[in-house]
N, C-alpha and C. Protein backbone atom coordinates (compact mmCIF):
# COMPACT_ATOMS: atom_id res chain seq x y z
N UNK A 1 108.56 81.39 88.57
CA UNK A 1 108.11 82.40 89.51
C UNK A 1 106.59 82.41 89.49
N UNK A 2 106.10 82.71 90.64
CA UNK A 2 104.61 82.54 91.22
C UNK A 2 104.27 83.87 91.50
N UNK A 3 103.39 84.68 90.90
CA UNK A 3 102.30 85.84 91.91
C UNK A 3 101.37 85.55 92.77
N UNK A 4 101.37 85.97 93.83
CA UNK A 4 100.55 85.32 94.85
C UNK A 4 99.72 86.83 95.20
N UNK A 5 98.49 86.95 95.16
CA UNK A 5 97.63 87.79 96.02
C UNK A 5 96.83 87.47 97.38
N UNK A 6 97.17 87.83 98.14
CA UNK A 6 96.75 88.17 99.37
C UNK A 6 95.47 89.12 99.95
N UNK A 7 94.08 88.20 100.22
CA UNK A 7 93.29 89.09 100.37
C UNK A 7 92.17 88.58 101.35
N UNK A 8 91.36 89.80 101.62
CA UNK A 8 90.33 89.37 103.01
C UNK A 8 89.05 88.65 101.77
N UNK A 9 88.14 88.33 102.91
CA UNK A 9 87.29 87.58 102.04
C UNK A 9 86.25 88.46 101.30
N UNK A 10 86.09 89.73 102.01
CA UNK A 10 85.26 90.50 101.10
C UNK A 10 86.37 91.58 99.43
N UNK A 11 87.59 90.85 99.54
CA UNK A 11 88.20 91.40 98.08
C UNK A 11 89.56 92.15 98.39
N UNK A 12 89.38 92.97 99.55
CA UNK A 12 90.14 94.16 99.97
C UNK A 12 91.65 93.56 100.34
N UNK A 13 92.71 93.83 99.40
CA UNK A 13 94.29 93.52 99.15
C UNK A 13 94.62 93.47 100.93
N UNK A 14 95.17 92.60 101.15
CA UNK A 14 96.20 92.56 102.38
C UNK A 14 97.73 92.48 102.33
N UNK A 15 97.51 94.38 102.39
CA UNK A 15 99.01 94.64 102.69
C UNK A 15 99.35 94.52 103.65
N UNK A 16 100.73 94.32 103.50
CA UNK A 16 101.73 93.89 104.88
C UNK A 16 101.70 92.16 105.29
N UNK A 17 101.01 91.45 104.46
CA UNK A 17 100.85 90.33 105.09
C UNK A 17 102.19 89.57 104.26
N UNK A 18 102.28 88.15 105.18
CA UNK A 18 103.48 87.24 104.92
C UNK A 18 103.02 86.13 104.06
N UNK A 19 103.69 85.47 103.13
CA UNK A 19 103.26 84.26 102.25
C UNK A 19 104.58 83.25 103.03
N UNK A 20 104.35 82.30 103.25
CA UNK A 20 105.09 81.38 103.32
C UNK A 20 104.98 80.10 102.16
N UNK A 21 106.38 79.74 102.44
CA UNK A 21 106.43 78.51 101.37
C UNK A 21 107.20 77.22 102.50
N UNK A 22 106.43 76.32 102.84
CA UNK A 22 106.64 75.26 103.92
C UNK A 22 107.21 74.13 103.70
N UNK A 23 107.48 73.43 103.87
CA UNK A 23 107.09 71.49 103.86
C UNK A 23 106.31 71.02 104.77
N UNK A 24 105.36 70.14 103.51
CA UNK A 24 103.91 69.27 104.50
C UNK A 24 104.78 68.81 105.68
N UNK A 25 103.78 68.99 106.86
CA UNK A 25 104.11 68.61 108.03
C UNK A 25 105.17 68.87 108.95
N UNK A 26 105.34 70.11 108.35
CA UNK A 26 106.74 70.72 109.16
C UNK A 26 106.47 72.41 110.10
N UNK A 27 107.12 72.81 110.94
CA UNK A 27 106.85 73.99 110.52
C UNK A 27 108.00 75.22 110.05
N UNK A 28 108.92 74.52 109.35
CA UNK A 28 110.25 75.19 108.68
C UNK A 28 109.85 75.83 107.42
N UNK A 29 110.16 77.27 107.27
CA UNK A 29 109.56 77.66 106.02
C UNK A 29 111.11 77.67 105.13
N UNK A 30 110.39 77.30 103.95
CA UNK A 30 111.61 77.35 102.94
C UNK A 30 111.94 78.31 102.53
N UNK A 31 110.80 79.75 102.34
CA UNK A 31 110.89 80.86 101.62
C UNK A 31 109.47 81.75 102.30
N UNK A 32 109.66 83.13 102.63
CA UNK A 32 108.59 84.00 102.92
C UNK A 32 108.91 84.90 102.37
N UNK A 33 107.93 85.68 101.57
CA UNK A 33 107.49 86.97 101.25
C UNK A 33 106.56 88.05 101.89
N UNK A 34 106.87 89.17 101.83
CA UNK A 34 105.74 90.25 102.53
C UNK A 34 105.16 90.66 101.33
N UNK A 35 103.69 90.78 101.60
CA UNK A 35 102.83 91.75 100.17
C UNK A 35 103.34 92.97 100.11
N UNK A 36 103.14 93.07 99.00
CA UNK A 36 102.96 95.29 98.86
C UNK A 36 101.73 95.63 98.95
N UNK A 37 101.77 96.49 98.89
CA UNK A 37 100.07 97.60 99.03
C UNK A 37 99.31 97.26 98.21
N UNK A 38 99.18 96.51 97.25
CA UNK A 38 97.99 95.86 96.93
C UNK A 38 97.70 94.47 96.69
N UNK A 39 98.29 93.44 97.71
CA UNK A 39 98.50 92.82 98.49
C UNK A 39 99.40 91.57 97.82
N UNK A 40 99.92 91.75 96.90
CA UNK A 40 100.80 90.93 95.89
C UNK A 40 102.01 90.50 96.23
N UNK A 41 102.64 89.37 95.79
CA UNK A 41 103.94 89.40 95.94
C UNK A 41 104.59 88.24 95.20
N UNK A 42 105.89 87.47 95.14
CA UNK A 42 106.04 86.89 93.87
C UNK A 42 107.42 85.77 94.97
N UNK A 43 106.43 84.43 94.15
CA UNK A 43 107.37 83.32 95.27
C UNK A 43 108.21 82.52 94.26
N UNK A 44 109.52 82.12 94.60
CA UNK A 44 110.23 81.44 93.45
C UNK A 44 110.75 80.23 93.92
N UNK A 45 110.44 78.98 93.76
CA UNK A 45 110.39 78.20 94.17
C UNK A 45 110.92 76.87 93.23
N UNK A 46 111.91 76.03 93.33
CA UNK A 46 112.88 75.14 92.77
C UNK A 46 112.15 73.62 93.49
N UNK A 47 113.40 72.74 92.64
CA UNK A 47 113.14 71.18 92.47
C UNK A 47 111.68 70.36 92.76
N UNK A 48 111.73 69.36 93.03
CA UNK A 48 110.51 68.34 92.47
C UNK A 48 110.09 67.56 94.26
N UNK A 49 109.30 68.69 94.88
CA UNK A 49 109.19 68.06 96.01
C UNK A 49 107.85 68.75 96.13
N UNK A 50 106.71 68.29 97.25
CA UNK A 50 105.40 68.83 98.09
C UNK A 50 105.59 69.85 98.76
N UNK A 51 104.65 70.88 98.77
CA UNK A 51 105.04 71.84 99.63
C UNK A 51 103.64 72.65 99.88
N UNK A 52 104.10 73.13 101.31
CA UNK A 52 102.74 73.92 101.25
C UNK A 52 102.40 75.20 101.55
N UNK A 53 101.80 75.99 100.75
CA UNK A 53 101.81 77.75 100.64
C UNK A 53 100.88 78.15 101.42
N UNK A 54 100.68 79.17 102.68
CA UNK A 54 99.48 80.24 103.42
C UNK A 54 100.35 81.61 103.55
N UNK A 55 99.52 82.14 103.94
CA UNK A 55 99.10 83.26 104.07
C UNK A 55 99.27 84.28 105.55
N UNK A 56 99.53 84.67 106.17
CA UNK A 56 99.30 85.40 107.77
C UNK A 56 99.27 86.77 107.88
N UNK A 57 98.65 87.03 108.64
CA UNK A 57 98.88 88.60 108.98
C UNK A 57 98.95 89.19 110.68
N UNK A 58 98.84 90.14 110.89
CA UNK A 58 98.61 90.14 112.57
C UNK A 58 98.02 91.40 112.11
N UNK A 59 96.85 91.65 113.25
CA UNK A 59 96.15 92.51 113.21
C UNK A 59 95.74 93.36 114.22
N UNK A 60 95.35 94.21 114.56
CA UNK A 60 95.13 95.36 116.16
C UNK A 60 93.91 94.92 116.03
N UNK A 61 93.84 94.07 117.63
CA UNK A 61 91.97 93.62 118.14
C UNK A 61 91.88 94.32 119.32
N UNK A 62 92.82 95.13 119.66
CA UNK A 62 93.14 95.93 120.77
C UNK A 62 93.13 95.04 122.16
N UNK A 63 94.18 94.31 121.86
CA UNK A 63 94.64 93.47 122.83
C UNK A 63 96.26 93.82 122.77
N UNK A 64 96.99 93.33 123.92
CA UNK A 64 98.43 93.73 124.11
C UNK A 64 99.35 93.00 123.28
N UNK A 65 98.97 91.40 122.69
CA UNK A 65 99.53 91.20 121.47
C UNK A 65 99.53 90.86 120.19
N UNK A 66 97.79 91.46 119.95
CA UNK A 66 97.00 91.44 118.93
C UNK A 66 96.74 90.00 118.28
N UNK A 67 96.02 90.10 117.05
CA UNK A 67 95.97 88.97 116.65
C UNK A 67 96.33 88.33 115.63
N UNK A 68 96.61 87.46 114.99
CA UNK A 68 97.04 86.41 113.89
C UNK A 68 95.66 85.97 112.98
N UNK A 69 95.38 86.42 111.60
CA UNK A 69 94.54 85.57 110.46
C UNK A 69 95.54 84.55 109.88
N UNK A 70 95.00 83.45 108.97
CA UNK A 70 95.75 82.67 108.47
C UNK A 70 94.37 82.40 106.85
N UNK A 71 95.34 82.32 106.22
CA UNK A 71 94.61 81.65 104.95
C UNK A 71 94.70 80.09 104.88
N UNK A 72 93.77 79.34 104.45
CA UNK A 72 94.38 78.19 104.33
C UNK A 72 94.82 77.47 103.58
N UNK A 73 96.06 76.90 103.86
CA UNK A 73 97.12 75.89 102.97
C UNK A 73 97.03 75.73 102.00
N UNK A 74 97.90 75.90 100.86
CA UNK A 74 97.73 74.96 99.96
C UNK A 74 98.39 73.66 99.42
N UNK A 75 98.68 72.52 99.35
CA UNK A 75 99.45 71.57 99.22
C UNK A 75 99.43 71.09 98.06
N UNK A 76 100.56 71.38 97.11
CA UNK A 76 101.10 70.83 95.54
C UNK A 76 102.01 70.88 95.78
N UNK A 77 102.41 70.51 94.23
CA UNK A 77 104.03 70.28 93.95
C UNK A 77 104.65 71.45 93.51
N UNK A 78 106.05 71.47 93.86
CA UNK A 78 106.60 73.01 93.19
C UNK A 78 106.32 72.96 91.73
N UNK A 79 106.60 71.86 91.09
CA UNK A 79 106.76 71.88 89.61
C UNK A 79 105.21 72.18 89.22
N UNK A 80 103.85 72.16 90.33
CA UNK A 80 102.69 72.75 89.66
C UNK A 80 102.54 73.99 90.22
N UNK A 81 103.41 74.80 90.62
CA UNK A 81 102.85 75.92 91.55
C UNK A 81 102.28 76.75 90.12
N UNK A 82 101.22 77.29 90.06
CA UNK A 82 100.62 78.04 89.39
C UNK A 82 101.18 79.27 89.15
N UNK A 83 101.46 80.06 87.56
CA UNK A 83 101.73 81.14 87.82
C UNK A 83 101.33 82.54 88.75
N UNK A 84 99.90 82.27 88.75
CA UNK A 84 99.09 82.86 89.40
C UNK A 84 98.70 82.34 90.52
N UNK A 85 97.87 83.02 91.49
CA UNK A 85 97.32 82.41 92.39
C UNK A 85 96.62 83.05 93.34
N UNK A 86 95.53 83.01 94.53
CA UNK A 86 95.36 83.48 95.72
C UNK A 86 94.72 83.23 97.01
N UNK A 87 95.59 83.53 98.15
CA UNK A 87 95.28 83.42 99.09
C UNK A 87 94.40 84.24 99.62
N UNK A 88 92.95 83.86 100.35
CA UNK A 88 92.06 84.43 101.14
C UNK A 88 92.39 84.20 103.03
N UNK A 89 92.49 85.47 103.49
CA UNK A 89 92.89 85.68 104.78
C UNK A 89 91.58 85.04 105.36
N UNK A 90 91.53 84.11 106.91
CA UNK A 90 90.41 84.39 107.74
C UNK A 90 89.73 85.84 108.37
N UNK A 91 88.19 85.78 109.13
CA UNK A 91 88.17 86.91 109.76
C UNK A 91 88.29 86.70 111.02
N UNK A 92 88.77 84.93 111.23
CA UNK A 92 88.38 84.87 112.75
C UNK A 92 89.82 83.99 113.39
N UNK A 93 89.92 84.18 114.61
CA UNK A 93 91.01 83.88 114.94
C UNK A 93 90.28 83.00 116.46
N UNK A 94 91.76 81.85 116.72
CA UNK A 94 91.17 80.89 118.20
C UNK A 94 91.59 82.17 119.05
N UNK A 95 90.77 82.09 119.79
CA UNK A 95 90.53 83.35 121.05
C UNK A 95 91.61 82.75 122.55
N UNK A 96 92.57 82.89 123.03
CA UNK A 96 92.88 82.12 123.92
C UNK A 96 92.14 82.21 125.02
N UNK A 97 92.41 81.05 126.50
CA UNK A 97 91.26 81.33 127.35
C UNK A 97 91.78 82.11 127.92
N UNK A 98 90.73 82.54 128.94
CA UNK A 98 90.40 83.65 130.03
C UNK A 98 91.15 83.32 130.88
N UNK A 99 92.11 84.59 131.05
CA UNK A 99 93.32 83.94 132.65
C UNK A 99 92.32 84.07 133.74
N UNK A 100 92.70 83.39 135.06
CA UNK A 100 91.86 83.60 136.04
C UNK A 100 92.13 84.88 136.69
């Protein structure tokens, strides 16, 4: 079992956010967790394969379907997943274009 913390870049816990547990080059998650309130959560993860762990959240930019941060990836093996660990959220998100 893995603790994973979830946080913005200036420190501050991101609750409510999702951890995923992936396969490189896929986008099928094997396993997701939601943080608790101080932005933690705990991933358990089996056999001898690559995989890769982020982070997401959605956030009110006061748009109608707000927006998406992502932390970025990490790619090891289950058998090294660290007991510990953490993910840092972005502050910036791709903006889609301007409808006409």
């Amino acid at each position: 079992m893995s603790r994973v913390c979830v946080a913005w870049p200036d420190g501050r816990p991101a609750d409510d956010a999702w951890v995923y547990v992936a396969y490189p080059h896929t986008k099928d998650a094997v396993d997701f967790r939601r943080t608790d309130y101080a932005g933690n959560t705990e991933l358990d993860v089996f056999g001898d394969s690559p995989i890769r762990v982020f982070a997401e959240i959605a956030v009110d930019d006061g748009t109608v379907r707000g927006a998406t941060r992502f932390s970025v990836p990490v790619e090891l093996e289950t058998t090294k997943l660290p007991a510990d660990f953490a993910l840092v959220l972005s502050t910036s998100t791709l903006q889609a274009a301007p409808q006409p």
